[in-house]
C-alpha atoms as a PDB file:
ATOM      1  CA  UNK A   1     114.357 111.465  79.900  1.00  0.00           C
ATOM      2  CA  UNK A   2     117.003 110.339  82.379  1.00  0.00           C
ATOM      3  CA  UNK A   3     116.939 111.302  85.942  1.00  0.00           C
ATOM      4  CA  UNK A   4     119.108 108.886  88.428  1.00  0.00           C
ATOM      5  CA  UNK A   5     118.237 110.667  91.214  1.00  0.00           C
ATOM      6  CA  UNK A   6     118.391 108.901  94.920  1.00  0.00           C
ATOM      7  CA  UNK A   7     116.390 109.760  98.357  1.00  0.00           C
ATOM      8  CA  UNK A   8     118.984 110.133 100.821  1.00  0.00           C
ATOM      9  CA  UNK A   9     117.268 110.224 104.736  1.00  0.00           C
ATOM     10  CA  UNK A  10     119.255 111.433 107.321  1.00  0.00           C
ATOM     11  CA  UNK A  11     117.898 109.989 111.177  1.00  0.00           C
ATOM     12  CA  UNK A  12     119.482 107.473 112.769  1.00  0.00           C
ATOM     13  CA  UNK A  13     122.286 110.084 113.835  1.00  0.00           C
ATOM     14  CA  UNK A  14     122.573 113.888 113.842  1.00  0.00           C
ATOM     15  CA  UNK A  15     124.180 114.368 110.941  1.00  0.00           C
ATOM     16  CA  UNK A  16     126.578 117.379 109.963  1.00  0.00           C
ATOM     17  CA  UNK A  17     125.528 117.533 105.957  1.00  0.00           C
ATOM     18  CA  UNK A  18     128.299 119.239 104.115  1.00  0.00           C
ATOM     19  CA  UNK A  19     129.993 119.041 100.178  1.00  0.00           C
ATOM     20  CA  UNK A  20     133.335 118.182  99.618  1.00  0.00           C
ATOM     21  CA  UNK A  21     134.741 117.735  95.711  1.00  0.00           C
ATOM     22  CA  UNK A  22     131.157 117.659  94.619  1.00  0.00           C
ATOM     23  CA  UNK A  23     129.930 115.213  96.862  1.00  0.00           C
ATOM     24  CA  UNK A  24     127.816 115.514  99.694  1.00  0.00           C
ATOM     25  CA  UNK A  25     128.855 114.136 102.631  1.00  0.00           C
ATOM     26  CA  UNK A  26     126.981 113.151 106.178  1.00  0.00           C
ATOM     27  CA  UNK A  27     129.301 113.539 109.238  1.00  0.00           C
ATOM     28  CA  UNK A  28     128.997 112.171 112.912  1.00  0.00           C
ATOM     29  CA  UNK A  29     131.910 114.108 114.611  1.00  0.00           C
ATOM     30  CA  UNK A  30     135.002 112.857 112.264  1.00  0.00           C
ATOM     31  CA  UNK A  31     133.332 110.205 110.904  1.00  0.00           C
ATOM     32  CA  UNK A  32     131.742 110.084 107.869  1.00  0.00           C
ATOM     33  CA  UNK A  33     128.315 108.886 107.866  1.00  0.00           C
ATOM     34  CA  UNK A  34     128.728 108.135 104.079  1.00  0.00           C
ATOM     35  CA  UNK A  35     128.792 110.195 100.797  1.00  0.00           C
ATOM     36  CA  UNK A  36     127.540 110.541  97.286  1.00  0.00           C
ATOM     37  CA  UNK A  37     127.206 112.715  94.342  1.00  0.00           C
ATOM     38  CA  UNK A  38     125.178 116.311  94.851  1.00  0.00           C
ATOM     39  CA  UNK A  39     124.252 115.860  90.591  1.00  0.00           C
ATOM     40  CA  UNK A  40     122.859 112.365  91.708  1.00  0.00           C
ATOM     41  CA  UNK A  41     120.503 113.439  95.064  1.00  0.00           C
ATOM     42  CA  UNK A  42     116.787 114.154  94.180  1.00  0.00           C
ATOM     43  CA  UNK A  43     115.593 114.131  97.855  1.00  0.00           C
ATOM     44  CA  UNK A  44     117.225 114.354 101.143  1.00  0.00           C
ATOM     45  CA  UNK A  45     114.659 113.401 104.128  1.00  0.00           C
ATOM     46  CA  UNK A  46     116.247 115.096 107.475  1.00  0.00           C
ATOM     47  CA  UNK A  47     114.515 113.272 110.400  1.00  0.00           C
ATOM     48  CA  UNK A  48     116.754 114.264 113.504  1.00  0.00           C
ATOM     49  CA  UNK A  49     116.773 117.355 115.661  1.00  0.00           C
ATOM     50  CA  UNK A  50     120.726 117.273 115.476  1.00  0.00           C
ATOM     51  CA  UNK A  51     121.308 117.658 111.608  1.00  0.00           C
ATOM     52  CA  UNK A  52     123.012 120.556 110.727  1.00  0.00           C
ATOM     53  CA  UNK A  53     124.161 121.889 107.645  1.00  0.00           C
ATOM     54  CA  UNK A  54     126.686 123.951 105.846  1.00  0.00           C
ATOM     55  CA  UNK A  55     125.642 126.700 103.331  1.00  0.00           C
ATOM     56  CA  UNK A  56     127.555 125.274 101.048  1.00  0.00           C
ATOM     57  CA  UNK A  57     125.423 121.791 101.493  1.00  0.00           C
ATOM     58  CA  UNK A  58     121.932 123.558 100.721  1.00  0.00           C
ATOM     59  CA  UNK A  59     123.456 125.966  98.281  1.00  0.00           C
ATOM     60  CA  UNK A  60     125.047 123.028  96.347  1.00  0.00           C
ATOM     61  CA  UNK A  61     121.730 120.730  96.640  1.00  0.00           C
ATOM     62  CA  UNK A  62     119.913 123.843  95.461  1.00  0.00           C
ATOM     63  CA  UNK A  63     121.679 124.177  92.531  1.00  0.00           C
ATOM     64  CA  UNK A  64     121.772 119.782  91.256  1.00  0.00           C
ATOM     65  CA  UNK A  65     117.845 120.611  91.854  1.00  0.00           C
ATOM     66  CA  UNK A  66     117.541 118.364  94.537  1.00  0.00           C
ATOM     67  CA  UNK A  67     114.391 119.158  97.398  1.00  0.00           C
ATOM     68  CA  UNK A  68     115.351 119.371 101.161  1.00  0.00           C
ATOM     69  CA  UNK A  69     112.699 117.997 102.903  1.00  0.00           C
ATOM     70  CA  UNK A  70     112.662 118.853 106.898  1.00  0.00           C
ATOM     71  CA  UNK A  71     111.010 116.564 109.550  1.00  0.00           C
ATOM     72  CA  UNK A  72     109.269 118.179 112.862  1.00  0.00           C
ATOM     73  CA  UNK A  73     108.906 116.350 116.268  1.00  0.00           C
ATOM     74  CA  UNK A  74     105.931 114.153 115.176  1.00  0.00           C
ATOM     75  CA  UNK A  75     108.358 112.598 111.989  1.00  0.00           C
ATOM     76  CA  UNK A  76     106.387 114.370 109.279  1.00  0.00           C
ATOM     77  CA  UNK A  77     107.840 116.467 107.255  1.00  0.00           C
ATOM     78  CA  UNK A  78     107.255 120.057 108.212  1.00  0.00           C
ATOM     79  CA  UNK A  79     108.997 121.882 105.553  1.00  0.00           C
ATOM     80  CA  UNK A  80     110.705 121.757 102.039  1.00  0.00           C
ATOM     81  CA  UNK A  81     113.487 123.663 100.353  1.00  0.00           C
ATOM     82  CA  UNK A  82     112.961 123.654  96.827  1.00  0.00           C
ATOM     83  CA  UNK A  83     116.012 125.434  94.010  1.00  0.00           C
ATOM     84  CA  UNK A  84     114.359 128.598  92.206  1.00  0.00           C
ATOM     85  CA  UNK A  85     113.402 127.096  88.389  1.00  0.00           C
ATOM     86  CA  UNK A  86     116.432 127.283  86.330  1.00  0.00           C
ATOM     87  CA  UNK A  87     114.444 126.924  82.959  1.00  0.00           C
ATOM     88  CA  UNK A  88     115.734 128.404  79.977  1.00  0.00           C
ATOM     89  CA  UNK A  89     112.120 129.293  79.277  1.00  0.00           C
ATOM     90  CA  UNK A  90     110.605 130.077  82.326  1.00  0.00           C
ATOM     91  CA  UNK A  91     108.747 133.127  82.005  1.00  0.00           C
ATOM     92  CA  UNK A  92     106.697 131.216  79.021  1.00  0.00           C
ATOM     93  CA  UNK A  93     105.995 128.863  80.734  1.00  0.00           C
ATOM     94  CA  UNK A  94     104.418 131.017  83.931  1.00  0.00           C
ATOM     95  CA  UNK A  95     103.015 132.950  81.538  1.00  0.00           C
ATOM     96  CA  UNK A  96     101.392 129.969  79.597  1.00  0.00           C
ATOM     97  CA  UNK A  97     100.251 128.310  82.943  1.00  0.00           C
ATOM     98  CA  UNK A  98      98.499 131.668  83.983  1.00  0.00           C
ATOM     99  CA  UNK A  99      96.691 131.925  81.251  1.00  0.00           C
ATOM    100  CA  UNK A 100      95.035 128.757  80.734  1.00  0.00           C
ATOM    101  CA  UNK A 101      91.123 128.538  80.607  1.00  0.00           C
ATOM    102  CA  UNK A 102      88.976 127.590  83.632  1.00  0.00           C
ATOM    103  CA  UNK A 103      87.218 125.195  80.677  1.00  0.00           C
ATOM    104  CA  UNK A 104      91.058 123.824  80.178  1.00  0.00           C
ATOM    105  CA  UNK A 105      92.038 123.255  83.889  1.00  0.00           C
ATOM    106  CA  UNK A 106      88.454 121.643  84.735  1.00  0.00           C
ATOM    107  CA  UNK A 107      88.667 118.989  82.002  1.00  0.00           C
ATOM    108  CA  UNK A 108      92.369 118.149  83.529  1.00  0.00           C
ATOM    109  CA  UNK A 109      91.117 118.177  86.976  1.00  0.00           C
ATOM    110  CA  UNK A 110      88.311 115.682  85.771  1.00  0.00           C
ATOM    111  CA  UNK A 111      91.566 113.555  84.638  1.00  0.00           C
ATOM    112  CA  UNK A 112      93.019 113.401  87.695  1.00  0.00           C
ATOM    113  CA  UNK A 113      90.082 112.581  89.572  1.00  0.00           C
ATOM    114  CA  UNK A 114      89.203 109.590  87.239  1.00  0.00           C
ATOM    115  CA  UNK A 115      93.054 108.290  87.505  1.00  0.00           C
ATOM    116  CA  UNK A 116      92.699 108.539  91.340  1.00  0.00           C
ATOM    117  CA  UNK A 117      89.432 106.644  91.704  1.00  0.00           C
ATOM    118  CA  UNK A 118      90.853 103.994  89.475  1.00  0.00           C
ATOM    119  CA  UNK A 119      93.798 103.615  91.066  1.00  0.00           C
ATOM    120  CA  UNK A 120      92.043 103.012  94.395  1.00  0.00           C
ATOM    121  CA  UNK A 121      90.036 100.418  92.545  1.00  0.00           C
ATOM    122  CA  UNK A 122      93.224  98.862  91.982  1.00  0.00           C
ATOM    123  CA  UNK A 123      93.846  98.857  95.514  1.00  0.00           C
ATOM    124  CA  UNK A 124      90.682  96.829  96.263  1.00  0.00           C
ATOM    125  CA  UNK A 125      90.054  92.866  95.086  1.00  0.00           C
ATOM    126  CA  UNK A 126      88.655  92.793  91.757  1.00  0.00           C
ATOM    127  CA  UNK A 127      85.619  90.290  93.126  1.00  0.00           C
ATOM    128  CA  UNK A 128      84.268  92.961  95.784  1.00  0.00           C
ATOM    129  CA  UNK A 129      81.512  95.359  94.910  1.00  0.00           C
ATOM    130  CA  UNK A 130      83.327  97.792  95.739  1.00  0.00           C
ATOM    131  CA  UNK A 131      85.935  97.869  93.452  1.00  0.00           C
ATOM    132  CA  UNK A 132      83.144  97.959  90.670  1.00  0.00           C
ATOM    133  CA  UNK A 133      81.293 100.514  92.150  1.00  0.00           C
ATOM    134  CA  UNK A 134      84.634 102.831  92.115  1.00  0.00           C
ATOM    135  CA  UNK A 135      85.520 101.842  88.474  1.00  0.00           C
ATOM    136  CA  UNK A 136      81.482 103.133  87.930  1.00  0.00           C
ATOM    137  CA  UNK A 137      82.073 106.281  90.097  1.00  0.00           C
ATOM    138  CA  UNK A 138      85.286 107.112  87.943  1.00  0.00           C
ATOM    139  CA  UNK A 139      83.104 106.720  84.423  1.00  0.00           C
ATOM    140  CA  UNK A 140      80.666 109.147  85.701  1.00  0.00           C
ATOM    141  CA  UNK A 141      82.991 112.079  86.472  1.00  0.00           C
ATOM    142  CA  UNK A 142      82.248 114.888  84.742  1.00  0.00           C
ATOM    143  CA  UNK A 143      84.848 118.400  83.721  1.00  0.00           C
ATOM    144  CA  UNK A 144      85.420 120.008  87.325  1.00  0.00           C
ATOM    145  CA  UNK A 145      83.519 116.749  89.008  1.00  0.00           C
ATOM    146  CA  UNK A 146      80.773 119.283  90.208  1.00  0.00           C
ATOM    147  CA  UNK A 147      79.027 116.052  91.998  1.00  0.00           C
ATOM    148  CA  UNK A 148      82.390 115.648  93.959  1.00  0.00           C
ATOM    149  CA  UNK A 149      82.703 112.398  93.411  1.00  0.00           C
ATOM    150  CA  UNK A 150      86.073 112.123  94.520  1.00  0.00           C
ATOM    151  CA  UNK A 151      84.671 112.573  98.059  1.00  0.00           C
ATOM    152  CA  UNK A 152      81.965 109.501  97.304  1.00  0.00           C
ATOM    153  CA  UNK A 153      84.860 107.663  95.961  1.00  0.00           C
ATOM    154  CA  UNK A 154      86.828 107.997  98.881  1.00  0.00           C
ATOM    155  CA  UNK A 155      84.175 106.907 101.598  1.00  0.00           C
ATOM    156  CA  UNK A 156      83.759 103.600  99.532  1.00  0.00           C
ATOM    157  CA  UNK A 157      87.801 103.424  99.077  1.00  0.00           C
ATOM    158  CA  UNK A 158      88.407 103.486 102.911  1.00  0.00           C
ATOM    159  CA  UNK A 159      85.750 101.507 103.961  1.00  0.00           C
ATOM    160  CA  UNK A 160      86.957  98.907 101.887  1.00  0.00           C
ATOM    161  CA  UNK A 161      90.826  99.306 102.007  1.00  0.00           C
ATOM    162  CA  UNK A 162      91.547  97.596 105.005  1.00  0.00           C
ATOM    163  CA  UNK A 163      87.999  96.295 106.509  1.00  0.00           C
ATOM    164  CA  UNK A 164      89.602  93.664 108.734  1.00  0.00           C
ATOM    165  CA  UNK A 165      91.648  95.483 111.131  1.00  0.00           C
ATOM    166  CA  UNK A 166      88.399  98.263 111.055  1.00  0.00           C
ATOM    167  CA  UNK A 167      90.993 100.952 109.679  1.00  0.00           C
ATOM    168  CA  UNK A 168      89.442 104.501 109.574  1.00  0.00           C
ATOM    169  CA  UNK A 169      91.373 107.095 107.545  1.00  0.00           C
ATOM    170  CA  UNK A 170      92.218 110.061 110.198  1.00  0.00           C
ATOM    171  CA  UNK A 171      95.540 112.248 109.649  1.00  0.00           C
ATOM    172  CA  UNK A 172      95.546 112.756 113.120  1.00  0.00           C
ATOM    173  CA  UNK A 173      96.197 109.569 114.336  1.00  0.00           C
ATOM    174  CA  UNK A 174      99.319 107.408 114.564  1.00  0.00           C
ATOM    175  CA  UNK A 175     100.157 103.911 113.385  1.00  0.00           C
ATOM    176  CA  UNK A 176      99.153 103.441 110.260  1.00  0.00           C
ATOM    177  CA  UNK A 177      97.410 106.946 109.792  1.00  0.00           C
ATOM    178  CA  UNK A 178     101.158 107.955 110.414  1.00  0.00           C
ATOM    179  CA  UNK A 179     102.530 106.078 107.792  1.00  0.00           C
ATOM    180  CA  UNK A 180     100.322 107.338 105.181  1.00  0.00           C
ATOM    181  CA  UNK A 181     100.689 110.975 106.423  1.00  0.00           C
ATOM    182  CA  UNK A 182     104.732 110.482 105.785  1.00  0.00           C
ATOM    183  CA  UNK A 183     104.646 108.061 102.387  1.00  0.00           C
ATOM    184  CA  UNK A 184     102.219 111.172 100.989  1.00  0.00           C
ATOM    185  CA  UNK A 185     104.518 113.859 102.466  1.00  0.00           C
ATOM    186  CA  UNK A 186     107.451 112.327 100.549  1.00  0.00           C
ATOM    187  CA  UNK A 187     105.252 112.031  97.169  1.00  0.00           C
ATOM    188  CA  UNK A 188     103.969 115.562  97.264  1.00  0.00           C
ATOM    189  CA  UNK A 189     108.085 116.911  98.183  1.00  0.00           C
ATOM    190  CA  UNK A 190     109.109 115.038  94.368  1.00  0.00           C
ATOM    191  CA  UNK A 191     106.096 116.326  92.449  1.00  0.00           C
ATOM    192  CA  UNK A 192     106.778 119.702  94.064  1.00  0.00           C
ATOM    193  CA  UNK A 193     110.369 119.379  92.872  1.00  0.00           C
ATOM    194  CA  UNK A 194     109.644 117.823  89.590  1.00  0.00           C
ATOM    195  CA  UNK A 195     106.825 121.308  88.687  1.00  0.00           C
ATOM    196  CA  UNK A 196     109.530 123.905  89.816  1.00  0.00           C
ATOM    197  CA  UNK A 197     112.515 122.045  87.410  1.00  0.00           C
ATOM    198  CA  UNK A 198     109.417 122.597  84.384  1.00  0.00           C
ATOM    199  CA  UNK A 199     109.427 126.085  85.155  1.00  0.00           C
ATOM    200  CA  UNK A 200     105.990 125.967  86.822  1.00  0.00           C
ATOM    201  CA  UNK A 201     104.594 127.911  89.918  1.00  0.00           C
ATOM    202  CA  UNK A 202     103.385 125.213  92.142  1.00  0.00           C
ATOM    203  CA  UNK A 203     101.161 127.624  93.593  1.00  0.00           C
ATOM    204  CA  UNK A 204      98.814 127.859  90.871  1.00  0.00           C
ATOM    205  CA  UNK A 205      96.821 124.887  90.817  1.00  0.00           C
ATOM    206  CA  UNK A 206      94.105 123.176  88.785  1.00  0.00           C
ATOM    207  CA  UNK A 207      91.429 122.610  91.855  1.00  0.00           C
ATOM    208  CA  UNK A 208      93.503 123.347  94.814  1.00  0.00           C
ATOM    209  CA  UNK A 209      92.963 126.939  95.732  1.00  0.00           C
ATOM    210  CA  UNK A 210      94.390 128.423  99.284  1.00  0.00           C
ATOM    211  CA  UNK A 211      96.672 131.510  99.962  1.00  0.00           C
ATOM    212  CA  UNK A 212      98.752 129.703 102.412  1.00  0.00           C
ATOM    213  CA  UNK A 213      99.367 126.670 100.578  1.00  0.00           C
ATOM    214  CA  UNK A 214     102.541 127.296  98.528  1.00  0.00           C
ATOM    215  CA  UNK A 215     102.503 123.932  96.728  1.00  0.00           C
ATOM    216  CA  UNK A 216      98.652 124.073  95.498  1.00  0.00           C
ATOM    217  CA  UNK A 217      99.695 122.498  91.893  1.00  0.00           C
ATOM    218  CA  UNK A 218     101.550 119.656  93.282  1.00  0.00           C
ATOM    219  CA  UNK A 219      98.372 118.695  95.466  1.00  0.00           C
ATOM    220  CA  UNK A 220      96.739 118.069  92.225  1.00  0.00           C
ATOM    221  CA  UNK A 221      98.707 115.938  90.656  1.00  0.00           C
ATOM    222  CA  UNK A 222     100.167 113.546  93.488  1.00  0.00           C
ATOM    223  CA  UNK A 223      96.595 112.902  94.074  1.00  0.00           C
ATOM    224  CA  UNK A 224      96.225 109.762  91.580  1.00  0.00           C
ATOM    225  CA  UNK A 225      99.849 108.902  93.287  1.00  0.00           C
ATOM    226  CA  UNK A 226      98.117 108.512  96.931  1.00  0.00           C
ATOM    227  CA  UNK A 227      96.898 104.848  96.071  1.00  0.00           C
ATOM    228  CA  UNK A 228     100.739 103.483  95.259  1.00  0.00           C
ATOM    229  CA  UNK A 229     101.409 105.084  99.168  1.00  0.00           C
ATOM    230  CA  UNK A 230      98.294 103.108 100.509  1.00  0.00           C
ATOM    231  CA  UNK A 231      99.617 100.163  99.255  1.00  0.00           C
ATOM    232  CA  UNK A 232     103.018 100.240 100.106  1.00  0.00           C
ATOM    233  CA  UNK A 233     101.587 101.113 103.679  1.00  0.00           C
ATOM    234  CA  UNK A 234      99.737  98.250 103.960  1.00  0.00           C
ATOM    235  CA  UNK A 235     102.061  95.948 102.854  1.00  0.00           C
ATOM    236  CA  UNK A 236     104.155  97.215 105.455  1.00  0.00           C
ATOM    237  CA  UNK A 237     100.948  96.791 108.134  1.00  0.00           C
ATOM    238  CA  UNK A 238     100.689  93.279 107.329  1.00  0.00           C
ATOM    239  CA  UNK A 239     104.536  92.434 107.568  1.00  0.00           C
ATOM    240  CA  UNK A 240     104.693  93.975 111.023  1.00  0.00           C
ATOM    241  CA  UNK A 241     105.356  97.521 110.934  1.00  0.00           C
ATOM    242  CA  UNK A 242     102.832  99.037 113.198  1.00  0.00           C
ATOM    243  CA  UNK A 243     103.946 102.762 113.485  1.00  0.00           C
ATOM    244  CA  UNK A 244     106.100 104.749 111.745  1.00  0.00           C
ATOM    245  CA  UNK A 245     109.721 103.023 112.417  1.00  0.00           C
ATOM    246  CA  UNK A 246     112.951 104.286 111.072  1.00  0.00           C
ATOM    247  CA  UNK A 247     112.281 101.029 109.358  1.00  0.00           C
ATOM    248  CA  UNK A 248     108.774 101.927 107.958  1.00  0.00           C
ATOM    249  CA  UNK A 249     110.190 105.469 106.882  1.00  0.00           C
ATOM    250  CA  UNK A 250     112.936 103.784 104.676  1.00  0.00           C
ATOM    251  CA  UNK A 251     110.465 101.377 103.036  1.00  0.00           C
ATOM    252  CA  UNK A 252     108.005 103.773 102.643  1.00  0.00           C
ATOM    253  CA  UNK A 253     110.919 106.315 100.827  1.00  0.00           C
ATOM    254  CA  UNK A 254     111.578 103.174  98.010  1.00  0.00           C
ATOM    255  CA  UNK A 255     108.707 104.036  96.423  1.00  0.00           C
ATOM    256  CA  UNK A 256     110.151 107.033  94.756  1.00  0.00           C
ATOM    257  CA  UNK A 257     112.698 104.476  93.277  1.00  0.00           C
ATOM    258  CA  UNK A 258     110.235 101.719  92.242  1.00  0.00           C
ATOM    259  CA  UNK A 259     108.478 101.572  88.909  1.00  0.00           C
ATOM    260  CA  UNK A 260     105.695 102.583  87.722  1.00  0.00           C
ATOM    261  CA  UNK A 261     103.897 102.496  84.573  1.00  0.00           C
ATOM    262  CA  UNK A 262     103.751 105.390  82.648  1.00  0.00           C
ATOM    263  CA  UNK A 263     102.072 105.840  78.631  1.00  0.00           C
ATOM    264  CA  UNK A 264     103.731 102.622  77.245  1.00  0.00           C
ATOM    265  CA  UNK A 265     106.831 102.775  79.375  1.00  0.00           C
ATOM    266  CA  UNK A 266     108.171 101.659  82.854  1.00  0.00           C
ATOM    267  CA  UNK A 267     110.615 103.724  85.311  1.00  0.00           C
ATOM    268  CA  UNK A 268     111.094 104.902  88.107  1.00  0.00           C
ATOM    269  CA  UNK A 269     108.202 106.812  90.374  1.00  0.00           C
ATOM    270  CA  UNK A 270     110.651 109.877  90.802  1.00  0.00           C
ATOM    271  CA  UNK A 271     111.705 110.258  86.345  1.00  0.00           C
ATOM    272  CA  UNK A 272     107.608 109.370  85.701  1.00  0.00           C
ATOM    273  CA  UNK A 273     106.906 112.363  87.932  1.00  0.00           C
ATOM    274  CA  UNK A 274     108.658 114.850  85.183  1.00  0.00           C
ATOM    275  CA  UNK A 275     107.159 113.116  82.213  1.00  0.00           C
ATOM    276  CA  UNK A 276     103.844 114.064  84.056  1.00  0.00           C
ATOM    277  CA  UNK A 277     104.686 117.560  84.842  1.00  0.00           C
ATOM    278  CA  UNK A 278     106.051 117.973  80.680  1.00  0.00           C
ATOM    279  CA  UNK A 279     102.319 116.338  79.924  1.00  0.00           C
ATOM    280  CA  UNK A 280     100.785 118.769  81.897  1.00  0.00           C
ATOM    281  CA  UNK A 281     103.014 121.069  80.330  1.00  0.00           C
ATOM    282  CA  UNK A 282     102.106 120.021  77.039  1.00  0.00           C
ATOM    283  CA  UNK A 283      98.153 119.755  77.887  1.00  0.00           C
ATOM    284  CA  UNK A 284      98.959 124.063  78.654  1.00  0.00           C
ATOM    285  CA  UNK A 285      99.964 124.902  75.509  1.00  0.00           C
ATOM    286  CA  UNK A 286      97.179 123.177  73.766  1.00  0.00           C
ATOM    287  CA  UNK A 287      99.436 120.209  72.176  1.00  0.00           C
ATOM    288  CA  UNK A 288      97.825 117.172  73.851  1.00  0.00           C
ATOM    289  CA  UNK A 289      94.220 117.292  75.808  1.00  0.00           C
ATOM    290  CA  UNK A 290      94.978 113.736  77.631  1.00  0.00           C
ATOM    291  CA  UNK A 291      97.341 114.122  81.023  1.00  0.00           C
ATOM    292  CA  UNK A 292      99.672 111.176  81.145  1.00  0.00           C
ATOM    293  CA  UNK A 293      99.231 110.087  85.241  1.00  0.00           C
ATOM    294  CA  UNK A 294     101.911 107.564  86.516  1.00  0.00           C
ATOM    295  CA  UNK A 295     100.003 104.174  87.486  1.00  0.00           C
ATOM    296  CA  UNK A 296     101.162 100.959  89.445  1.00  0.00           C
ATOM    297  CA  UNK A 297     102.161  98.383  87.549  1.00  0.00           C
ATOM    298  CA  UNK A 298     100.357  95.200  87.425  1.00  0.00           C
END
């Protein structure tokens, strides 16, 4: 499976975003910004209160399947614009994805929860206690993780994820709280993208369950994916970037670009996110019983 899709963020200046011969282009007045191929955008970040677009522009991003993802006042992204599924066999595949077991979706949910607590292990120094104590937490999960361990894992995961600047996970902070808000904004906005191209309601999740939450399927499955964000954040802590910079915000958007390992193979975050979704996909129909999770490569 090929995908060369790119992120494109728009923020530094209030871009006019338009197409022209296929391409779309950023404007500034009469200048142009830069350009590039609508087939070859996956993501386009728009970070400034002057953007503004042409119909064409979202029409045309629509249609390559790209994801619009639009920034409020605090820098997060507020809202997405996702194409309508253009799969040849879309109505199976709703249909197939309504109609599989509670059983079915509690065994994959168990998946995902083990991937996630490993991959937080990851994140932690193999000598600490702590990392041991998560790779024990993710052995013990059971279908549907009725003991919630996820929540156990994840007191032991922050406490020990950054312990010497006395980090304490809280969404509604800034700094580095901001950074991870915007790194797992990003993430969820591809997975999103990458369940509506298989012809999947994201809505219709395996755990995740809330009427106003339109995107309740891609919660699921970016949560293994949060651990590659925390450590991309801190990296970016410990090099100097203290808040959530323009700077930050482009380092932070690599990681859809930067590869991951997925099965036996290597690629790109952003064409491992479809390979997941077609597992899942796969896992529905009653083919395979083992979701195939992106993980960092070591």
């Amino acid at each position: 499976m090929r995908d060369p899709k790119h992120t494109v963020e728009v923020s530094r200046e209030p871009a006019y975003l338009t197409v022209r011969l296929g391409q779309l282009v950023l404007k500034h007045g009469e200048r142009i910004l830069g350009s590039i191929p609508c087939e070859d955008v996956g993501v386009v970040v728009v970070d400034n209160p002057g953007a503004t677009y042409s119909h064409a522009a979202l029409a045309t991003l629509a249609r390559s399947e790209a994801v619009l993802v639009i920034c409020g006042q605090d820098h997060l992204p507020a809202a997405l614009l996702l194409p309508l599924a253009d799969h040849s066999q879309v109505t199976w595949r709703i249909a197939e994805q309504v109609a599989v077991s509670r059983p079915r979706r509690k065994r994959l949910w168990k998946q995902v929860v083990q991937a996630k607590i490993r991959a937080q292990a990851a994140n932690i120094p193999t000598d600490w206690p702590a990392h041991a104590k998560l790779l024990d937490l993710a052995r013990m999960v059971r279908s549907g993780d009725p003991s919630n361990l996820e929540a156990q894992a994840a007191r032991i995961y922050w406490e020990n994820w950054f312990p010497e600047t006395g980090f304490r996970r809280n969404p509604d902070l800034g700094g580095l709280n901001a950074m991870l808000n915007y790194g797992y904004a990003v993430v969820r906005a591809a997975v999103a993208r990458a369940v509506v191209a298989a012809g999947l309601l994201p809505a219709l999740g395996l755990f995740h369950s809330n009427r106003a939450n339109a995107f309740c399927l891609a919660d699921d499955l970016m949560e293994p994916l949060r651990p590659l964000v925390d450590d991309r954040a801190r990296d970016l802590f410990r090099q100097g970037y203290e808040d959530l910079s323009q700077e930050a915000k482009a380092r932070l958007l690599e990681i859809l670009s930067e590869p991951v390992r997925f099965a036996r193979r290597r690629g790109p975050l952003m064409v491992s996110l479809h390979r997941m979704v077609a597992s899942l996909v796969r896992c529905y129909q009653g083919e395979d019983r083992r979701l195939e999770i992106p993980r960092a490569c070591v």
